[in-house]
N, C-alpha and C. Protein backbone atom coordinates (compact mmCIF):
# COMPACT_ATOMS: atom_id res chain seq x y z
N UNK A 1 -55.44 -89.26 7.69
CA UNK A 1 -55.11 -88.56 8.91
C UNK A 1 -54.99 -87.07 8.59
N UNK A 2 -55.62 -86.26 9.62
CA UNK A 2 -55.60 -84.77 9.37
C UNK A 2 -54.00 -84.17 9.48
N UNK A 3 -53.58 -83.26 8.46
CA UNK A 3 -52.47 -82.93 8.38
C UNK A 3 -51.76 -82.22 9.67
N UNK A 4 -52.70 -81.71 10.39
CA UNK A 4 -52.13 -81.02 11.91
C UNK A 4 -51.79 -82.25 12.77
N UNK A 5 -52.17 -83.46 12.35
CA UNK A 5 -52.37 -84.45 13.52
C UNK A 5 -51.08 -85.20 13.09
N UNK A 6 -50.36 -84.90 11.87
CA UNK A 6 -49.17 -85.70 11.46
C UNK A 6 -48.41 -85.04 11.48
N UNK A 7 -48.48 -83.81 11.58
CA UNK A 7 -47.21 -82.95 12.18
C UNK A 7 -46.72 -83.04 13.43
N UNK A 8 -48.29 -83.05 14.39
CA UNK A 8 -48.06 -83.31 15.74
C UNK A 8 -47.08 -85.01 16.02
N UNK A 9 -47.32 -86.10 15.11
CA UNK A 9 -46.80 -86.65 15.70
C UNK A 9 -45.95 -87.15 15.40
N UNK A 10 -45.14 -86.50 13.85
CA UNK A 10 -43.36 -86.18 13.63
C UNK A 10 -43.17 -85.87 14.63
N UNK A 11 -43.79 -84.15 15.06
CA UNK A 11 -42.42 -83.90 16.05
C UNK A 11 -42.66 -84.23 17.05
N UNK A 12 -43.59 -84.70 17.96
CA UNK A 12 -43.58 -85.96 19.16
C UNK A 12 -42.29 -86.97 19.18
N UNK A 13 -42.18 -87.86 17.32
CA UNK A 13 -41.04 -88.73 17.93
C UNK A 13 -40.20 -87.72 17.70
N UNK A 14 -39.49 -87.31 16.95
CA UNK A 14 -38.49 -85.92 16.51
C UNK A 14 -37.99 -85.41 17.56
N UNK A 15 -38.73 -84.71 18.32
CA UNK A 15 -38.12 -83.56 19.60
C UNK A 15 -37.41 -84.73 20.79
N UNK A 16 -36.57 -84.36 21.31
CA UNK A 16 -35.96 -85.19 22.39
C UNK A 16 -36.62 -84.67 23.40
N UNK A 17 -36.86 -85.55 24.50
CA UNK A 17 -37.09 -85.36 25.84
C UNK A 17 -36.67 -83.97 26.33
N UNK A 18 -37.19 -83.48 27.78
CA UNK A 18 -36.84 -82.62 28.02
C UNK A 18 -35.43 -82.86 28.91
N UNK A 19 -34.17 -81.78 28.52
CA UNK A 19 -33.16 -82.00 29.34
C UNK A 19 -32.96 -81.16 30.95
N UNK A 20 -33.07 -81.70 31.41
CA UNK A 20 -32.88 -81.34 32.99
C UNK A 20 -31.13 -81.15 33.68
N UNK A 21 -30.83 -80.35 34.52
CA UNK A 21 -29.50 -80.88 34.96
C UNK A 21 -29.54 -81.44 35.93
N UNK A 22 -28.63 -82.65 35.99
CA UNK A 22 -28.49 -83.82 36.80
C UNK A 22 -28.95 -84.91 36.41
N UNK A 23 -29.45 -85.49 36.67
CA UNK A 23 -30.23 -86.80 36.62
C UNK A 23 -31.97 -86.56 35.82
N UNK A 24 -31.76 -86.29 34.40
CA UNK A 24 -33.37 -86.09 33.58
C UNK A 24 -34.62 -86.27 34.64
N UNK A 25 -34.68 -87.83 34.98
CA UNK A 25 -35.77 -88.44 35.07
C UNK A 25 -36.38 -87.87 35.90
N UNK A 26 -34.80 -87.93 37.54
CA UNK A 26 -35.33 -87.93 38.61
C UNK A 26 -35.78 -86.50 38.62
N UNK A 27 -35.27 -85.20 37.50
CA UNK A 27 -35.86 -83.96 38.44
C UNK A 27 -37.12 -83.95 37.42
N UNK A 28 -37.65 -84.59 36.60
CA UNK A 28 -38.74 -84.47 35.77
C UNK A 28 -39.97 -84.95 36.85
N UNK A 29 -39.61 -86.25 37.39
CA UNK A 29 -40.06 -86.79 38.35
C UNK A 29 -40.22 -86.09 39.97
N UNK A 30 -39.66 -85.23 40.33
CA UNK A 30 -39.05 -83.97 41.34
C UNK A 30 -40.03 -83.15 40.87
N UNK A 31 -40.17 -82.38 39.82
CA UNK A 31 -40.97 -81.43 39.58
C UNK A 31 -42.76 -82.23 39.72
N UNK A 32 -42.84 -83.71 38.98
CA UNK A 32 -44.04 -83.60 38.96
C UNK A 32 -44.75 -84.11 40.27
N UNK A 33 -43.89 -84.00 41.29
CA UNK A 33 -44.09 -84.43 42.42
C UNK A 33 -44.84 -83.40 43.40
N UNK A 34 -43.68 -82.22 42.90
CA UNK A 34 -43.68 -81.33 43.76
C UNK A 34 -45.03 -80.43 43.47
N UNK A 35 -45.61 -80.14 42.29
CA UNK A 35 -46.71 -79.63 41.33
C UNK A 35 -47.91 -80.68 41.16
N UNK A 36 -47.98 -81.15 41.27
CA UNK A 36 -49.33 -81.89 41.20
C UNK A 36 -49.55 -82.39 39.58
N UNK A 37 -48.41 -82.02 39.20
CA UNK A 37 -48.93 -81.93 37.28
C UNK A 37 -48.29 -83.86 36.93
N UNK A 38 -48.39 -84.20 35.68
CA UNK A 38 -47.89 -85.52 35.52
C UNK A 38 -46.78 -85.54 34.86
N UNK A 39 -45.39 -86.04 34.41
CA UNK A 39 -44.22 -86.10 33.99
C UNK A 39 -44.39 -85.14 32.60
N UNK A 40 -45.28 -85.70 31.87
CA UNK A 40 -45.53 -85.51 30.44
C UNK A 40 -46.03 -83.81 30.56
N UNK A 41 -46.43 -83.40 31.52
CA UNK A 41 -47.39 -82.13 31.28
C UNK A 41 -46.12 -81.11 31.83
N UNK A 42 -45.40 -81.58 32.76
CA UNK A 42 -44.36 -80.67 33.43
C UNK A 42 -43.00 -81.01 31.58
N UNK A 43 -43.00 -81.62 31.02
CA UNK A 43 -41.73 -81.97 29.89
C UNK A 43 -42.86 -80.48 28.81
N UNK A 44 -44.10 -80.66 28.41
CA UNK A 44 -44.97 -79.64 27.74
C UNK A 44 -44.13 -77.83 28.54
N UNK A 45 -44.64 -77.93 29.99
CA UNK A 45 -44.01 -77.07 30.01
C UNK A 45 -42.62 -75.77 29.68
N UNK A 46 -42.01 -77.11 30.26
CA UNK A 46 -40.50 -76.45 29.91
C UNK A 46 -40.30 -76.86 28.70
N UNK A 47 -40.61 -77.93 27.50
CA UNK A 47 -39.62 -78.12 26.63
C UNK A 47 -40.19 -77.39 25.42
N UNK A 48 -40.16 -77.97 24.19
CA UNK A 48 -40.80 -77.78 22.86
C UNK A 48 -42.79 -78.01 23.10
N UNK A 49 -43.36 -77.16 23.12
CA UNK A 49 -44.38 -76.76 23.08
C UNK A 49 -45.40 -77.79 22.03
N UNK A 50 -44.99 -77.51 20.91
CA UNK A 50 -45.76 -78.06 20.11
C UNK A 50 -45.20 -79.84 19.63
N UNK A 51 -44.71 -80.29 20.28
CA UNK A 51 -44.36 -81.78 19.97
C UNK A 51 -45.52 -82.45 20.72
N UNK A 52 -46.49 -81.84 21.61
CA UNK A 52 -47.61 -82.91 22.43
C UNK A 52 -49.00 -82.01 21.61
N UNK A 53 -49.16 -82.93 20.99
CA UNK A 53 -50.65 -83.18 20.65
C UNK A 53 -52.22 -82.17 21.65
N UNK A 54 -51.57 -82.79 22.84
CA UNK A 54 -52.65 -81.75 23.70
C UNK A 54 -52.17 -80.35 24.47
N UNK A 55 -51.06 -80.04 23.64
CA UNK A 55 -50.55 -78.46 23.87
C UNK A 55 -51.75 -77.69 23.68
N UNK A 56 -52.87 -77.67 22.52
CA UNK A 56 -53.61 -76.19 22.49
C UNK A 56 -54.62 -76.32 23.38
N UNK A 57 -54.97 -77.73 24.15
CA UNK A 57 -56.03 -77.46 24.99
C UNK A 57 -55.57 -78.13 26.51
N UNK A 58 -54.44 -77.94 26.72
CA UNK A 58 -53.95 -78.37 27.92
C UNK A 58 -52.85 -77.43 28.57
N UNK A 59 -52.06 -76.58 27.76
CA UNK A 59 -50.74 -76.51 28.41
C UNK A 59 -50.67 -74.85 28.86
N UNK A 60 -51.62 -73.89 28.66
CA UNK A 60 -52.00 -72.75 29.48
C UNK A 60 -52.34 -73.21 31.24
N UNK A 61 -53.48 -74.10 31.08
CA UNK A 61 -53.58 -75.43 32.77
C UNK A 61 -52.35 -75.39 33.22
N UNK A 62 -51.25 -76.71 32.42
CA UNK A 62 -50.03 -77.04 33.02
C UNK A 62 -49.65 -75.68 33.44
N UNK A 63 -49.35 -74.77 32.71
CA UNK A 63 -48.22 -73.53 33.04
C UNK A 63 -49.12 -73.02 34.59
N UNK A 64 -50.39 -72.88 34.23
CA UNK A 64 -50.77 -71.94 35.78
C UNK A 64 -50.80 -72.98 37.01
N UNK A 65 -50.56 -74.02 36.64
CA UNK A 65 -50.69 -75.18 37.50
C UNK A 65 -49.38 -75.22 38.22
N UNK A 66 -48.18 -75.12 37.18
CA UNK A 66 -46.97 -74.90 37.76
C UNK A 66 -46.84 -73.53 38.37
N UNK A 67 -46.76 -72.70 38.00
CA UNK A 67 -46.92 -71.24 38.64
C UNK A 67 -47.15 -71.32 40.06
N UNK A 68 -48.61 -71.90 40.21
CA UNK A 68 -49.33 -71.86 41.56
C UNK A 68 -48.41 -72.81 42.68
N UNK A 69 -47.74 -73.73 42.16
CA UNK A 69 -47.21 -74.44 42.82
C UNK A 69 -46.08 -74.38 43.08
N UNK A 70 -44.89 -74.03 42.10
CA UNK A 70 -43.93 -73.09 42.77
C UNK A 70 -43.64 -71.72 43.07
N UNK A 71 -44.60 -71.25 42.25
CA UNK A 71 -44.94 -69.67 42.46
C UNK A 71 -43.97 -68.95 41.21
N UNK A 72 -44.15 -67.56 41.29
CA UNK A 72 -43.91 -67.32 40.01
C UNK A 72 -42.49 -66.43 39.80
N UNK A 73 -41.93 -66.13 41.09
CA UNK A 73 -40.41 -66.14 40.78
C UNK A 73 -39.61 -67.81 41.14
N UNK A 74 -39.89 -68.90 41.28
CA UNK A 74 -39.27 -69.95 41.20
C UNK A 74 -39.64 -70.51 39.76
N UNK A 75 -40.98 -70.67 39.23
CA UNK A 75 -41.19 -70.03 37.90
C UNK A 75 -40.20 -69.78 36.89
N UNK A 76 -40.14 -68.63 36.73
CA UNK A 76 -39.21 -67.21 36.21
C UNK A 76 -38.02 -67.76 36.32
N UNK A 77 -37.23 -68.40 37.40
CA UNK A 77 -36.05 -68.68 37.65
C UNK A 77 -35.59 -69.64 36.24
N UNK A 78 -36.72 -70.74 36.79
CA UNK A 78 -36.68 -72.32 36.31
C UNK A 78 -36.66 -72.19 34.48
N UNK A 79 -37.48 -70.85 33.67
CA UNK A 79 -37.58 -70.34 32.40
C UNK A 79 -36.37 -69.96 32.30
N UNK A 80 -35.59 -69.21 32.94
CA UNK A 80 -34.55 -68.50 32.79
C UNK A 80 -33.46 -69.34 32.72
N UNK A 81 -33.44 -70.61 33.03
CA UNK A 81 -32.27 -71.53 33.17
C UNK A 81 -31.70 -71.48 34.41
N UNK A 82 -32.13 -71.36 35.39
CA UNK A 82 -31.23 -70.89 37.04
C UNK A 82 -32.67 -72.02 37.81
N UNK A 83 -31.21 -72.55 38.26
CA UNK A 83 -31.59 -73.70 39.27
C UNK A 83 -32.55 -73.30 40.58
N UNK A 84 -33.63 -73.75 40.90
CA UNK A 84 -34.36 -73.80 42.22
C UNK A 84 -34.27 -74.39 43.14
N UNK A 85 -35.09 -74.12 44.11
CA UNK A 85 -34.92 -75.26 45.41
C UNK A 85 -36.30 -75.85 46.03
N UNK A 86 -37.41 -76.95 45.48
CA UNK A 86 -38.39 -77.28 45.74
C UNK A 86 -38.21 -77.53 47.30
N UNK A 87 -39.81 -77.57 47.43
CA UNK A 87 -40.39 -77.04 48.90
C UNK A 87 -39.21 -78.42 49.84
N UNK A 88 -39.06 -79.61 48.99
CA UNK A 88 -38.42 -80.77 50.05
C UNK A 88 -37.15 -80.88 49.77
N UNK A 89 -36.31 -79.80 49.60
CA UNK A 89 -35.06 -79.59 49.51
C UNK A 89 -33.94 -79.89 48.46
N UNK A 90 -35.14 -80.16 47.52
CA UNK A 90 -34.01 -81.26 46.10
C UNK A 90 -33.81 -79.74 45.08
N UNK A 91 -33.07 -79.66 44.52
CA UNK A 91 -32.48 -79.03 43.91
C UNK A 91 -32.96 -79.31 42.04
N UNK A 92 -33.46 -78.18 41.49
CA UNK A 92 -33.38 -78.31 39.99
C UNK A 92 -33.67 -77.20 38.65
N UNK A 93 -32.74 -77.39 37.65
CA UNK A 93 -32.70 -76.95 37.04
C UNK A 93 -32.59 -77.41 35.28
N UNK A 94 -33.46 -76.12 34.36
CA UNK A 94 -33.95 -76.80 33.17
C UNK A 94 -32.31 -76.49 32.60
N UNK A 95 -31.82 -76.92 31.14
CA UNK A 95 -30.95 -76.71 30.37
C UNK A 95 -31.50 -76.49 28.97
C-alpha cells in the first residue's frame, strides 16, 4: 500500500467525528440537507481536512458548494464558531 494512502487511513480512524453543538448527527444531517452536499463531505468541510482520502480532489467542490448554499457570511460565521440560522429555521453551530 502506497505510503500517502496509509496515512490517509490512520487518520480517518484516528480523527473523531466532527463536533457540532447540540445534537452531532442531527445538525451534520441539518447542514447536509440544507446544502445539497452529503454528511461525509459537509464533516471534510468543517473538521480535520486531511483524515478523508478524497480531500485533494473533492473538498475545494464541498467548500464552494457550501458557500453557494449558505452564502458566504453564514459561511464565515459557521468557520468562526458562531452559530447560524439555516433557510428552515433550525439553528447551528461548529465547536
Amino acid at each position: 500500500m502506497n505510503t500517502k494512502y496509509k496515512i490517509c487511513a490512520i487518520l480517518l480512524a484516528a480523527v473523531p467525528g466532527l463536533a457540532l453543538a447540540g445534537e452531532p448527527v442531527n445538525q451534520i444531517r441539518d447542514l447536509s440537507a440544507a446544502t445539497g452536499l452529503t454528511e461525509r463531505q459537509v464533516q471534510m468541510v468543517f473538521g480535520a481536512h486531511t483524515a478523508y482520502p478524497e480531500y485533494l480532489t473533492s473538498y475545494d467542490w464541498a467548500r464552494r458548494r457550501m458557500v453557494q448554499a449558505l452564502g458566504q457570511r453564514r459561511y464565515d460565521d459557521l468557520m468562526a464558531g458562531r452559530p447560524i440560522q439555516l433557510d428552515d429555521g433550525q439553528r447551528v453551530a461548529i465547536k
